[in-house]
C-alpha atoms as a PDB file:
ATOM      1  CA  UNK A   1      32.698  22.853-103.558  1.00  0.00           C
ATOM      2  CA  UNK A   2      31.439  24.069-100.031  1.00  0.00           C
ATOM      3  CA  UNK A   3      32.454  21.191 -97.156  1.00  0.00           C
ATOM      4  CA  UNK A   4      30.836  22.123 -93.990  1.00  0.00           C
ATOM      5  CA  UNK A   5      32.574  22.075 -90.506  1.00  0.00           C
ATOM      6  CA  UNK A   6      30.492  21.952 -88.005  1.00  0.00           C
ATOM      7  CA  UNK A   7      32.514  22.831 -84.580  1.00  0.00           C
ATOM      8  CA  UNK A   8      35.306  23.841 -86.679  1.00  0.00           C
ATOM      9  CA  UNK A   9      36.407  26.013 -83.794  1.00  0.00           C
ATOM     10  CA  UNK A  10      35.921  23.312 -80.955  1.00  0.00           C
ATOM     11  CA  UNK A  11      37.203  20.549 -82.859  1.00  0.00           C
ATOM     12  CA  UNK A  12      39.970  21.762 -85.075  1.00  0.00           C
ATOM     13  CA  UNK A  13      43.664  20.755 -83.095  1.00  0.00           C
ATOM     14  CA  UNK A  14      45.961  23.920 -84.125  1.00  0.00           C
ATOM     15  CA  UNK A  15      43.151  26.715 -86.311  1.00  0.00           C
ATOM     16  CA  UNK A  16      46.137  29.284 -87.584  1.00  0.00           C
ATOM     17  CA  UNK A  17      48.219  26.234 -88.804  1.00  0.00           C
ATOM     18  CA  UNK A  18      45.035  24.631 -90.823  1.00  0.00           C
ATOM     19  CA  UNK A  19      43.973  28.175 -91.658  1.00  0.00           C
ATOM     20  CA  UNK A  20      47.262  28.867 -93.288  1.00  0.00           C
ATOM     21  CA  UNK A  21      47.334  25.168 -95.195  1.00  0.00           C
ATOM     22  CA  UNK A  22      43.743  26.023 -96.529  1.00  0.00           C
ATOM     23  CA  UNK A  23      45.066  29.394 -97.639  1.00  0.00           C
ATOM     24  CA  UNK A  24      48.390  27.959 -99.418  1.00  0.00           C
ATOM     25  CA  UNK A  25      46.312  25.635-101.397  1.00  0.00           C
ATOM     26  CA  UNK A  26      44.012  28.325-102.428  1.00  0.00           C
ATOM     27  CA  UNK A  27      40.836  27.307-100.154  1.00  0.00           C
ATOM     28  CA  UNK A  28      38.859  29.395 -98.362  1.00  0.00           C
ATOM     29  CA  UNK A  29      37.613  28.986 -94.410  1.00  0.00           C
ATOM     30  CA  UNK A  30      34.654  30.599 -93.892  1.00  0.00           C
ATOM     31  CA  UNK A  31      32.309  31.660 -90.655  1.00  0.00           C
ATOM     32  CA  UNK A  32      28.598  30.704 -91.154  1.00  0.00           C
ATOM     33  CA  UNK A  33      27.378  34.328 -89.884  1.00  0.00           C
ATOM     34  CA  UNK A  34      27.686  34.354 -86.203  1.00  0.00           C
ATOM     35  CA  UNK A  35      27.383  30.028 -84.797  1.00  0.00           C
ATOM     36  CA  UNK A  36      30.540  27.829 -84.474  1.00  0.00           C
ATOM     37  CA  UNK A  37      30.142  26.124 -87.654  1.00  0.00           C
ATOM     38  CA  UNK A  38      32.614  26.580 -90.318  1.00  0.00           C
ATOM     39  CA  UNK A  39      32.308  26.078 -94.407  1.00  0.00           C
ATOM     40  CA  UNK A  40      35.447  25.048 -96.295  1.00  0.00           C
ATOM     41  CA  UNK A  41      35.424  26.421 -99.978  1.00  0.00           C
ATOM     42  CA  UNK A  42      37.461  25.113-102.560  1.00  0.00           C
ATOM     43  CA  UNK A  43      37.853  23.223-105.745  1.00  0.00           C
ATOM     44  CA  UNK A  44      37.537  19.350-105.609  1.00  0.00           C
ATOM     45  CA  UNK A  45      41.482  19.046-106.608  1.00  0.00           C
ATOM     46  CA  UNK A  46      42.438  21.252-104.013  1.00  0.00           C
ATOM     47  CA  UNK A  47      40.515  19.890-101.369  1.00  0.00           C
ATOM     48  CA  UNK A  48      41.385  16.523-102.254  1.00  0.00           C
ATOM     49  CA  UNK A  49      44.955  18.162-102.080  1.00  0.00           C
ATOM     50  CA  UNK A  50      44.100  19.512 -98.657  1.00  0.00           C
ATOM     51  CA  UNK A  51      42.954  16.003 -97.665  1.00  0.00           C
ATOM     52  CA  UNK A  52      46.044  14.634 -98.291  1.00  0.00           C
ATOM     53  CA  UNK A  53      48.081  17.048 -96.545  1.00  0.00           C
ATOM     54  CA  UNK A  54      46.499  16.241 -93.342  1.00  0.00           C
ATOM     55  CA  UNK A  55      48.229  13.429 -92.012  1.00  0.00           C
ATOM     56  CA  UNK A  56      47.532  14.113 -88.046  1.00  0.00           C
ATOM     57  CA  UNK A  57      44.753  12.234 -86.801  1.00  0.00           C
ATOM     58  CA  UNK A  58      43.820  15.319 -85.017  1.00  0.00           C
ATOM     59  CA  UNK A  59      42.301  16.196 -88.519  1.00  0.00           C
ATOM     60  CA  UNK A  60      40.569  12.932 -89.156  1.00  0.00           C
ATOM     61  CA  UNK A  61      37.054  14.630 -89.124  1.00  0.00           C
ATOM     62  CA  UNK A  62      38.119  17.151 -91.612  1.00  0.00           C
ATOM     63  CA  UNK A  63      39.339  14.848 -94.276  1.00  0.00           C
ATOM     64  CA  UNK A  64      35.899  12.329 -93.326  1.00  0.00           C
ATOM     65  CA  UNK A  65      33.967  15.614 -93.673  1.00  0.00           C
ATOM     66  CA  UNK A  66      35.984  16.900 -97.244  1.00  0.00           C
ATOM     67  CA  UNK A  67      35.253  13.063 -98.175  1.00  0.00           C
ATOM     68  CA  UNK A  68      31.799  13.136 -98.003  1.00  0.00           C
ATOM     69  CA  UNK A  69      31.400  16.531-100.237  1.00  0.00           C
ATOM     70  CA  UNK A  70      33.718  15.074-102.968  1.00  0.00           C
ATOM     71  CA  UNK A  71      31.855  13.286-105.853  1.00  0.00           C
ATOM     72  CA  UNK A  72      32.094   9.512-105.858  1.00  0.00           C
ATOM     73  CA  UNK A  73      33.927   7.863-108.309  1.00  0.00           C
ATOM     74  CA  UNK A  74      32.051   6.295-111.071  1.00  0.00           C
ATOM     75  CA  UNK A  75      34.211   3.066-111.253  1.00  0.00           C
ATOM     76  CA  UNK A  76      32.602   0.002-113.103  1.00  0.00           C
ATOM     77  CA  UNK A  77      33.822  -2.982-110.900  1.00  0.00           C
ATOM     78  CA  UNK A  78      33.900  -5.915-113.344  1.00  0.00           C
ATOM     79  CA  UNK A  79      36.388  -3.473-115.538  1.00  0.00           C
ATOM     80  CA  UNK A  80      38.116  -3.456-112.123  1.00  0.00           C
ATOM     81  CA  UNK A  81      38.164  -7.079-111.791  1.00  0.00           C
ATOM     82  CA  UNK A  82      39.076  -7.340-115.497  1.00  0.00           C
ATOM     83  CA  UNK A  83      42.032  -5.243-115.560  1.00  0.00           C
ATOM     84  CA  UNK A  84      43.463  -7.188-112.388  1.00  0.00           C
ATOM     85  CA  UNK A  85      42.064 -10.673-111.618  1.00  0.00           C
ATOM     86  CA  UNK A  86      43.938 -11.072-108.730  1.00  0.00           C
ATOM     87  CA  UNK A  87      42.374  -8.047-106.566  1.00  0.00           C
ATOM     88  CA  UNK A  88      41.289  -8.866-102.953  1.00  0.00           C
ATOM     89  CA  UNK A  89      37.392  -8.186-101.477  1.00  0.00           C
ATOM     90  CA  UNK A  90      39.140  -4.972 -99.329  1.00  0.00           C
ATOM     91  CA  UNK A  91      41.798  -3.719-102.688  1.00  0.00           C
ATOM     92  CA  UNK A  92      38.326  -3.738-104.867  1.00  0.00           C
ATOM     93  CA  UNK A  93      36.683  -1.707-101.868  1.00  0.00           C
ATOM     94  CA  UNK A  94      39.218   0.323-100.766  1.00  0.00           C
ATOM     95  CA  UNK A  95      39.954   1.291-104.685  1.00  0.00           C
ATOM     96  CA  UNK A  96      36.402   1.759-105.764  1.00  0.00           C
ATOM     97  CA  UNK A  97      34.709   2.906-102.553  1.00  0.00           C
ATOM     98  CA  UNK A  98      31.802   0.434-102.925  1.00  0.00           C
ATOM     99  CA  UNK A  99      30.400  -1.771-100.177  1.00  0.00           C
ATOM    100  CA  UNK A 100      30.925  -5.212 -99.390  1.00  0.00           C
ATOM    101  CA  UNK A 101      27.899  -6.709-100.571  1.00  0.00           C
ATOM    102  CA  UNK A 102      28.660  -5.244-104.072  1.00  0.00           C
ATOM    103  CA  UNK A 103      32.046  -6.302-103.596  1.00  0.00           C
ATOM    104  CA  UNK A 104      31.178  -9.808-103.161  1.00  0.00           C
ATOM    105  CA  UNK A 105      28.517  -9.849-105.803  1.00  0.00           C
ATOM    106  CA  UNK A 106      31.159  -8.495-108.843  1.00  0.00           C
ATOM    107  CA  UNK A 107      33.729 -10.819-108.141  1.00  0.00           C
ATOM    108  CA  UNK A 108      31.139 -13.430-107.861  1.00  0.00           C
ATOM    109  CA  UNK A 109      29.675 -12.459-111.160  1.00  0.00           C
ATOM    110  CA  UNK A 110      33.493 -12.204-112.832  1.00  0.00           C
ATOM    111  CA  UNK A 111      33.872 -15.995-111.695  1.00  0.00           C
ATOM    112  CA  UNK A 112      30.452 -16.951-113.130  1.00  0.00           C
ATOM    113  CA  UNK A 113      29.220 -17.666-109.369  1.00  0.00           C
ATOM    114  CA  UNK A 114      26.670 -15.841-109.678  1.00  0.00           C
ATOM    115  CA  UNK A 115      23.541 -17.353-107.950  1.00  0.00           C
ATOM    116  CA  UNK A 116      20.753 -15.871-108.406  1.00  0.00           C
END
């Protein structure tokens, strides 16, 4: 999976500590031939590994950036409501990754609400 930085060099907090994290987990940082952008190469578990690492909210862009080149979850909600009835409007989002709206409209469709 390629994530690209763009900045990486203006941006990044501390560049031979992330270089050597990205290096560890088997990543690759890569120059995009001669501008200040940046490609991060990896496999989705590693960078998903890498994601977590970064705790620092120095690296906040990196792990928005590495979340927006992962694949989204294919997560059917009303098995979500299903399995736990109880699940709040921001668990269900937060868990699943879906917006409110569709939030809203699978828990009102689990409690027969549904008014269409």
């Amino acid at each position: 999976m390629i994530v690209p930085l763009n900045s990486f060099v203006h941006r990044v907090h501390d560049k031979l500590w992330f270089s050597d994290l990205v290096s560890n987990l088997d990543c690759s940082l890569k120059r995009i031939r001669r501008s200040r952008h940046w490609t991060l190469l990896g496999k989705e578990h590693r960078l998903t590994q890498l994601r977590n690492e970064l705790s620092d909210d120095h690296y906040l862009w990196v792990k928005q950036a590495i979340d927006k080149a992962l694949p989204k979850r294919d997560i059917c909600l009303a098995e979500l409501i299903e399995c736990n009835p109880n699940i709040t409007l921001n668990q269900l989002i937060t868990v699943s990754g879906c917006t409110i709206s569709e939030a809203r409209l699978a828990i009102d469709a689990f409690e027969s609400l549904d008014l269409d």
